[in-house]
N, C-alpha and C. Protein backbone atom coordinates (compact mmCIF):
# COMPACT_ATOMS: atom_id res chain seq x y z
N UNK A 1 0.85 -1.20 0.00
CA UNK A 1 0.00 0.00 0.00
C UNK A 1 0.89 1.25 0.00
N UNK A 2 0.63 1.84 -1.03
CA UNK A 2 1.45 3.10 -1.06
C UNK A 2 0.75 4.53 0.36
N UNK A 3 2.00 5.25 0.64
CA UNK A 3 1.42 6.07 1.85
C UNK A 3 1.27 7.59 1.27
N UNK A 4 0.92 8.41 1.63
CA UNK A 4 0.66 10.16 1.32
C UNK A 4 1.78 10.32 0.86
N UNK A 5 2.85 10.16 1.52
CA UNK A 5 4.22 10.65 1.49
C UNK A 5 4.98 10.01 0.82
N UNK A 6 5.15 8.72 -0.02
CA UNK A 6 5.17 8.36 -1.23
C UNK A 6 4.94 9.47 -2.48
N UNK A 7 3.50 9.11 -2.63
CA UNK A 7 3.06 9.99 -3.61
C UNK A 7 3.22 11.08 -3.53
N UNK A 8 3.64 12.10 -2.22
CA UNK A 8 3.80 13.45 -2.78
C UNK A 8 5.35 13.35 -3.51
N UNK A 9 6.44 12.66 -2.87
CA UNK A 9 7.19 12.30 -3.49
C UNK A 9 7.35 11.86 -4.44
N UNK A 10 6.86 11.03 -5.00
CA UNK A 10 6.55 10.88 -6.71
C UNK A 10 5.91 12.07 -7.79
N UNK A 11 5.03 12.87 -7.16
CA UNK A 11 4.39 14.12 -7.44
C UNK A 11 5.73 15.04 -7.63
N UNK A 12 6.34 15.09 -6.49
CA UNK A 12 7.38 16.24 -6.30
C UNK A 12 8.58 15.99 -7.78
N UNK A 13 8.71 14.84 -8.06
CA UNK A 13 9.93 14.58 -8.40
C UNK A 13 9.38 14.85 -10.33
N UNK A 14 8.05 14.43 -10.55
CA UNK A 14 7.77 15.12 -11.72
C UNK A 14 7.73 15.86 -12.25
N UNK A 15 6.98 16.89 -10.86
CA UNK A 15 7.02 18.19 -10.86
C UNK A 15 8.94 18.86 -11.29
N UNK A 16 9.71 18.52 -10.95
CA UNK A 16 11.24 18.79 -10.70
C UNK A 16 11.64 18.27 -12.02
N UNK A 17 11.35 17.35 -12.68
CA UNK A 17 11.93 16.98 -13.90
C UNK A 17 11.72 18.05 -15.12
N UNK A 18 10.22 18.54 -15.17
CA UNK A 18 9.47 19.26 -16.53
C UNK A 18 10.28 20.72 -16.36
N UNK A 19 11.06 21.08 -17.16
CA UNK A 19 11.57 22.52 -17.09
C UNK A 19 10.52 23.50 -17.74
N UNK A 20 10.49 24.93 -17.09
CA UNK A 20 9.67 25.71 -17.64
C UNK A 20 9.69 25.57 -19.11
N UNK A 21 8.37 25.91 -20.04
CA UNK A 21 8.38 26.19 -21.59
C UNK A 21 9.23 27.38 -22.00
N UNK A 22 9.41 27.46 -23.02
CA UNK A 22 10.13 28.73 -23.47
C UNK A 22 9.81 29.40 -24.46
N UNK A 23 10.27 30.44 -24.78
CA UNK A 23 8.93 31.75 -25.01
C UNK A 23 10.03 32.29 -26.16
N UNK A 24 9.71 32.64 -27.42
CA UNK A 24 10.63 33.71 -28.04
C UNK A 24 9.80 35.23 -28.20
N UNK A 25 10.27 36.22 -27.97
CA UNK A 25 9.60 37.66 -28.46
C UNK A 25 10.01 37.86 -29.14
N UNK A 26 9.20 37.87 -30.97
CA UNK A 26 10.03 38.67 -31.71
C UNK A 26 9.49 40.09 -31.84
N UNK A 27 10.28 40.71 -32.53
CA UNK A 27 9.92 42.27 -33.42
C UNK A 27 9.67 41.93 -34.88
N UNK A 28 8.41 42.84 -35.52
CA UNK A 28 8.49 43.15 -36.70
C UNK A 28 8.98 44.43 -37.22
N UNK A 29 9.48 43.80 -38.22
CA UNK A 29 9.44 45.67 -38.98
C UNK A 29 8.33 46.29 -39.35
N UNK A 30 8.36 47.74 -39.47
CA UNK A 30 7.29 48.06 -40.27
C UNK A 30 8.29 49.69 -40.75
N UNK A 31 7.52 50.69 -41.29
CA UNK A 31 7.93 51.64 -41.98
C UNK A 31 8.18 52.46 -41.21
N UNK A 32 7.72 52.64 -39.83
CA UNK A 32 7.89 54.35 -38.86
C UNK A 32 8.27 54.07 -37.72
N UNK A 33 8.36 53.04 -36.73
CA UNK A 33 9.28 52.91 -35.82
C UNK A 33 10.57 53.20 -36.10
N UNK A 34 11.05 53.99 -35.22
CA UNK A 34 12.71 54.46 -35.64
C UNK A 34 13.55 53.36 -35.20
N UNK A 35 14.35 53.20 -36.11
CA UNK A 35 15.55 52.57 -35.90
C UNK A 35 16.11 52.46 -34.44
N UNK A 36 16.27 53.75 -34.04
CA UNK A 36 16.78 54.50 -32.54
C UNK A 36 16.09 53.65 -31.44
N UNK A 37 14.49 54.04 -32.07
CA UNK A 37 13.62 53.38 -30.38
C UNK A 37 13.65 52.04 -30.59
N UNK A 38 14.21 51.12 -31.97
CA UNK A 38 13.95 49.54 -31.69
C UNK A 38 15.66 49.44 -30.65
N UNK A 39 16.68 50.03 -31.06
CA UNK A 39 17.88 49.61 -29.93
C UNK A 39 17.96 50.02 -28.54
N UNK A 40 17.24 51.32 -28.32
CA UNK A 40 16.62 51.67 -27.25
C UNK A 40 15.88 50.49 -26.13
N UNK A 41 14.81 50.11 -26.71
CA UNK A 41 14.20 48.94 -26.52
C UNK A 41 14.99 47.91 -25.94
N UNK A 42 16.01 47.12 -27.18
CA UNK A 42 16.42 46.07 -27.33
C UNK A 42 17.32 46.32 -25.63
N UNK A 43 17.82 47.18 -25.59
CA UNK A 43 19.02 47.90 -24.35
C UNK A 43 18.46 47.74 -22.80
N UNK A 44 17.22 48.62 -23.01
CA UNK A 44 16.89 49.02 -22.05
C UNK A 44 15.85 47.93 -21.46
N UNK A 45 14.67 47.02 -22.02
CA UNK A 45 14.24 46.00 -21.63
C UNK A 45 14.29 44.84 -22.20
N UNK A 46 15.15 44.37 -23.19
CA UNK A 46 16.07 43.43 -23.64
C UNK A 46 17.13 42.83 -22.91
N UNK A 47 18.13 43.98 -22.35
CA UNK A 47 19.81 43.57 -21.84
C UNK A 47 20.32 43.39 -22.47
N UNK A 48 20.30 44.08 -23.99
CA UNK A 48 20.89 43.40 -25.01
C UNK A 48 22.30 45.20 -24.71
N UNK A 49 23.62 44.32 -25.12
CA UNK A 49 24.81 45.70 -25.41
C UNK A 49 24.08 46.31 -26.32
N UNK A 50 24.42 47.69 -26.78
CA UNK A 50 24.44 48.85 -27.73
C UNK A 50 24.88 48.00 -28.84
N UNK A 51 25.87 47.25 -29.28
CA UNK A 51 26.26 46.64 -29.96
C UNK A 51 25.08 45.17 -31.07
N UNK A 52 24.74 44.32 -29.94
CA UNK A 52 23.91 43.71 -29.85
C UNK A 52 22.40 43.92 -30.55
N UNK A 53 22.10 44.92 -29.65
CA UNK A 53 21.21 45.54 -29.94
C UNK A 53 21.07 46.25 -31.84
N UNK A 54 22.45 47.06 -32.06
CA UNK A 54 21.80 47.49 -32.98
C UNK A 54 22.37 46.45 -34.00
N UNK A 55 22.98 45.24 -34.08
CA UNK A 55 22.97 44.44 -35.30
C UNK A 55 21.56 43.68 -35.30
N UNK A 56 20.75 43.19 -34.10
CA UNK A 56 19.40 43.00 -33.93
C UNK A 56 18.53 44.12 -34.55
N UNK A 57 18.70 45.07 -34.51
CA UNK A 57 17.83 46.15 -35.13
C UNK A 57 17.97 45.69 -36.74
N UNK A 58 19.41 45.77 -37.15
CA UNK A 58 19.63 45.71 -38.71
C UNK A 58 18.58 44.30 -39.31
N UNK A 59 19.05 43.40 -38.18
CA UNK A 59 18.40 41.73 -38.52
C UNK A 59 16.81 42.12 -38.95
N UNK A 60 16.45 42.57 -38.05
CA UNK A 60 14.24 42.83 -37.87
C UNK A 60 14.18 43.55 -39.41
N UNK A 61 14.85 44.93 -39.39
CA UNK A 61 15.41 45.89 -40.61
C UNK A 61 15.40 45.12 -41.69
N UNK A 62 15.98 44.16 -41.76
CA UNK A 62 16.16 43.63 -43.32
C UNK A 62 15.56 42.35 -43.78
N UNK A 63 15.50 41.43 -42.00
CA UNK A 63 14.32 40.26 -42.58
C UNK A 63 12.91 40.44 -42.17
N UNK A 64 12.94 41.12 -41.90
CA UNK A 64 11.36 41.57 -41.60
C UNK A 64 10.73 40.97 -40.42
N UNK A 65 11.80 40.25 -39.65
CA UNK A 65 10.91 40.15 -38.03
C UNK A 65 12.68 39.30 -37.35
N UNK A 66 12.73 39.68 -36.08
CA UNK A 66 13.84 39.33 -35.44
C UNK A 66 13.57 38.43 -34.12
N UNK A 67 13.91 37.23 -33.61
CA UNK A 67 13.75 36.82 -32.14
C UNK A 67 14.94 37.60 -31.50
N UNK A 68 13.94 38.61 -30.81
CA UNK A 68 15.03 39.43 -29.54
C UNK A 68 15.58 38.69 -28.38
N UNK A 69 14.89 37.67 -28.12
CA UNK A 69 15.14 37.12 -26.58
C UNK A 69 14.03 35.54 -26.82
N UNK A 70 14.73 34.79 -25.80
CA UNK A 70 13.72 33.38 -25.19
C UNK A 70 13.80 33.71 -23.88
N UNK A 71 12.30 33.55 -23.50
CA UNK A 71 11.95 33.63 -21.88
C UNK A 71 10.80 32.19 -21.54
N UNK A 72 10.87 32.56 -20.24
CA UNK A 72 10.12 31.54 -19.95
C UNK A 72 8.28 32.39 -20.19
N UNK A 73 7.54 32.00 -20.00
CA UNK A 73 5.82 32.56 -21.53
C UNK A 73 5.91 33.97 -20.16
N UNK A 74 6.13 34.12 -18.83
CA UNK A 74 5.66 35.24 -17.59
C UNK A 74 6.45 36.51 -18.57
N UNK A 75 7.45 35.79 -18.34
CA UNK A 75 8.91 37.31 -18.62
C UNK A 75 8.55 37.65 -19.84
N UNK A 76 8.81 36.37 -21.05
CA UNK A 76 8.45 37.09 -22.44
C UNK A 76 7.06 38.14 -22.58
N UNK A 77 5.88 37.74 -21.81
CA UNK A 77 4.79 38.57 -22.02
C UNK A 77 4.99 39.53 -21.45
N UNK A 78 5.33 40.07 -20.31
CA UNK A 78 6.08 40.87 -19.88
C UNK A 78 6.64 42.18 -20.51
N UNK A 79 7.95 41.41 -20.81
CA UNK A 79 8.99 42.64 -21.89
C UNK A 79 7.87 43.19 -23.45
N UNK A 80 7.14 41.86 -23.48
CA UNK A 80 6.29 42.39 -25.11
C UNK A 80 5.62 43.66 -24.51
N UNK A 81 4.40 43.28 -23.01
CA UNK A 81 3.62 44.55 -22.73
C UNK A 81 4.55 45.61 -22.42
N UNK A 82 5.45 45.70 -21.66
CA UNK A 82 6.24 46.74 -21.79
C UNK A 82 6.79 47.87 -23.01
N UNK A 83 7.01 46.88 -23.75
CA UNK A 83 7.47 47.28 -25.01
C UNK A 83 6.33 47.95 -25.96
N UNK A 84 5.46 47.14 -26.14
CA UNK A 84 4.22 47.67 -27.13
C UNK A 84 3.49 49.31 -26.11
N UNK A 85 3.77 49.51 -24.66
CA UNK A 85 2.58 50.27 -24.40
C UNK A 85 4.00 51.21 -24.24
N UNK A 86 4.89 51.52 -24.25
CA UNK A 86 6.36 52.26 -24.58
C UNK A 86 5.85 53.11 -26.13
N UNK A 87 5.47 51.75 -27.25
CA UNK A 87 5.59 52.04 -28.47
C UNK A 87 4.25 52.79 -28.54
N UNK A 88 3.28 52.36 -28.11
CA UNK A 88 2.25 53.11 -28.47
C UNK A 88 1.63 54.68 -27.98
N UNK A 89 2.87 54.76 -26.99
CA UNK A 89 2.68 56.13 -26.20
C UNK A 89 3.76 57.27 -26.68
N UNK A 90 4.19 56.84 -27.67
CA UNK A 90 5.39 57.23 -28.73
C UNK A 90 4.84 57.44 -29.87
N UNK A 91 3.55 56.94 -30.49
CA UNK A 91 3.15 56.28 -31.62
C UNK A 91 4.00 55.75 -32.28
N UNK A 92 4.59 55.09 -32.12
CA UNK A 92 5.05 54.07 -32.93
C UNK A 92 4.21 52.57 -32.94
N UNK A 93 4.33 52.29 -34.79
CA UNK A 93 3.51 50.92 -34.42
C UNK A 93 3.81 49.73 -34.25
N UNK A 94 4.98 49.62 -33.76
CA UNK A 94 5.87 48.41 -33.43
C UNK A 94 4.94 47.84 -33.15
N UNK A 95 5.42 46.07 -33.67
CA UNK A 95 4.53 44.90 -33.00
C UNK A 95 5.48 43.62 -32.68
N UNK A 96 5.27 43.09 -31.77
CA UNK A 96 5.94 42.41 -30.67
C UNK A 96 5.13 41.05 -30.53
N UNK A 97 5.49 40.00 -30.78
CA UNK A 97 4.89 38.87 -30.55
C UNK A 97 5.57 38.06 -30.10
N UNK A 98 4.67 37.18 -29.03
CA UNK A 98 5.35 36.00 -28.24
C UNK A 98 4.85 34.66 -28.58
N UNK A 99 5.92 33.78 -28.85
CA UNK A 99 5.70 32.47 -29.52
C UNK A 99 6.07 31.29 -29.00
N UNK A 100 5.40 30.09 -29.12
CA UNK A 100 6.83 28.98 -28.08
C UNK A 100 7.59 28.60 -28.43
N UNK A 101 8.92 28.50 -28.16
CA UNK A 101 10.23 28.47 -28.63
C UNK A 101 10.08 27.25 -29.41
């Protein structure tokens, strides 16, 4: 006969195996977001270097959408709302989507 404390132990140890999902945010391009506010962005709620950041800018820039970051789905939604209500109080129409890795 198995006891409580078994099974939470068996519970626990499943629980401990499954690693969080993972999340990519990308950027799209579009025509009027500045260049400036996508490395801005990338810097300031990214963590991405100045560097980093603006060859990521060029990437979105020329293929038409960039993965900035993988998070676990909390953080990625997160940095997106951050980012989009940044962009939209700027007007800019940046768009920001979160996907599973």
């Amino acid at each position: 006969e198995i006891t409580m404390s078994e099974l939470l132990e068996k519970e626990k140890q499943k629980q401990a195996i499954k690693p969080p999902t993972l999340h990519n945010v990308l950027f799209l391009n579009d025509d009027f977001t500045s260049f400036e506010f996508v490395v801005d962005c990338l810097v300031s709620i990214f963590g991405k270097t100045e560097e980093q950041a603006t060859m990521l800018a060029k990437s979105i820039h020329n293929s038409g959408k960039a993965v900035v970051g993988t998070y676990t789905k909390d953080i990625a939604i997160t940095k997106q709302s951050m980012t989009m209500d940044i962009a939209q109080r700027l007007e800019f129409p940046l768009q920001v989507i979160v996907e599973a890795a």
